[in-house]
Protein backbone atom coordinates (compact mmCIF):
# COMPACT_ATOMS: atom_id res chain seq x y z
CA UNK A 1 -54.34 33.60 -0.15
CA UNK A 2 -56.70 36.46 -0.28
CA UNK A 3 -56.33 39.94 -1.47
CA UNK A 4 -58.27 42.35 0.35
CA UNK A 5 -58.99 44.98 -2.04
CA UNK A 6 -58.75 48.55 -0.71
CA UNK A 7 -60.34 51.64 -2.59
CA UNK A 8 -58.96 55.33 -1.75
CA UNK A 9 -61.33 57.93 -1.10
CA UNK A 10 -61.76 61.41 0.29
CA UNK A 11 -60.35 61.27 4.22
CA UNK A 12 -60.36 57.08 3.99
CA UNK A 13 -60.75 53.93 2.54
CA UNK A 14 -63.75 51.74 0.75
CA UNK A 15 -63.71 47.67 1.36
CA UNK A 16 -66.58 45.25 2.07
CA UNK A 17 -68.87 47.97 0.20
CA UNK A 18 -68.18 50.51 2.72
CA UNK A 19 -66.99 53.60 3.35
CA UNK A 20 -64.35 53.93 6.23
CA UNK A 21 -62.81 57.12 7.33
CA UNK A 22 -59.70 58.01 8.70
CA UNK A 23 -60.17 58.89 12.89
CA UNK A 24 -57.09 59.50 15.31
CA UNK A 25 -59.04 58.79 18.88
CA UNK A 26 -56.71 55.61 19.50
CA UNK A 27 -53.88 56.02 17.53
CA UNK A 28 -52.22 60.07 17.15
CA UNK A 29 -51.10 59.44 13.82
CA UNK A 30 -53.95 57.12 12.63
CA UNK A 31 -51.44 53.84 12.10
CA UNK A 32 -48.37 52.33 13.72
CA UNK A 33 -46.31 50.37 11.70
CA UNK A 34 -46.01 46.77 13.16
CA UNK A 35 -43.30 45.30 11.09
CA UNK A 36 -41.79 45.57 7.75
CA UNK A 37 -44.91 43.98 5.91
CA UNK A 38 -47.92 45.05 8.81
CA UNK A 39 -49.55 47.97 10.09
CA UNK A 40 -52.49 49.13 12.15
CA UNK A 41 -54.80 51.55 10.74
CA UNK A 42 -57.55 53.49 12.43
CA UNK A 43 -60.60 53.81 10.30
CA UNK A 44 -64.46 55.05 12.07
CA UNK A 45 -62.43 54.52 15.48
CA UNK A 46 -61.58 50.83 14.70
CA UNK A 47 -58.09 49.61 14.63
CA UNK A 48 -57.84 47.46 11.05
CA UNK A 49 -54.68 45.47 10.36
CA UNK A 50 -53.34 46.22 7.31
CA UNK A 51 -50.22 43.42 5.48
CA UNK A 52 -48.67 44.52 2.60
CA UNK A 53 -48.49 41.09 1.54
CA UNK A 54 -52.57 40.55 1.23
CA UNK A 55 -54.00 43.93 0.09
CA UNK A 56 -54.13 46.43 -2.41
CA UNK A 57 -55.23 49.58 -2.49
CA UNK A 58 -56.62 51.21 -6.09
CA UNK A 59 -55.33 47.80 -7.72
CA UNK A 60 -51.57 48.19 -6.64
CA UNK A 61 -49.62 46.14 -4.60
CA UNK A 62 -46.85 47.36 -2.66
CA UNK A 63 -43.38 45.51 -1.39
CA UNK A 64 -43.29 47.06 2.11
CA UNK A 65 -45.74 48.45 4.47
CA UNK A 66 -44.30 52.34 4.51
CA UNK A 67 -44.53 52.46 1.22
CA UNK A 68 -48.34 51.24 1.20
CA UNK A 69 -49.33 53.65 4.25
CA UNK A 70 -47.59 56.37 2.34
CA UNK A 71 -49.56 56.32 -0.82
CA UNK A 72 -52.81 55.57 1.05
CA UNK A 73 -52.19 58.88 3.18
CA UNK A 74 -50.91 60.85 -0.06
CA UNK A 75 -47.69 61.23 1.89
């Protein structure tokens, strides 16, 4: 399997060497949770899948999807 590794940064995330940012054009909230381990995120008006299971953002992995939107969004 692999990790997608997800950096944090000022209004988004960094992967593949680039700079996304957070947008809200297609979804109001910027993600919708899909299940307990998936989400959608909305990054430069793209919807990105995000899984729990795959990623980690700063270097930590997280058991559940809320919890993993939650620390990306500071929440």
């Amino acid at each position: 399997m692999t990790i997608v590794a997800f950096s944090k940064i000022e209004n988004g995330l960094m992967f593949n060497n680039k700079e996304w940012f957070f947008t809200y054009s297609m979804l109001p909230k910027g993600y919708e949770i899909q299940g307990g381990d998936v989400a959608i995120i909305e990054l430069n008006n793209q919807v990105v899948m995000l899984c729990c299971k795959d990623s980690t953002i700063d270097g930590l992995g997280f058991s559940n999807i809320q919890d993993e939107i939650d620390y990306i969004l500071g929440l």
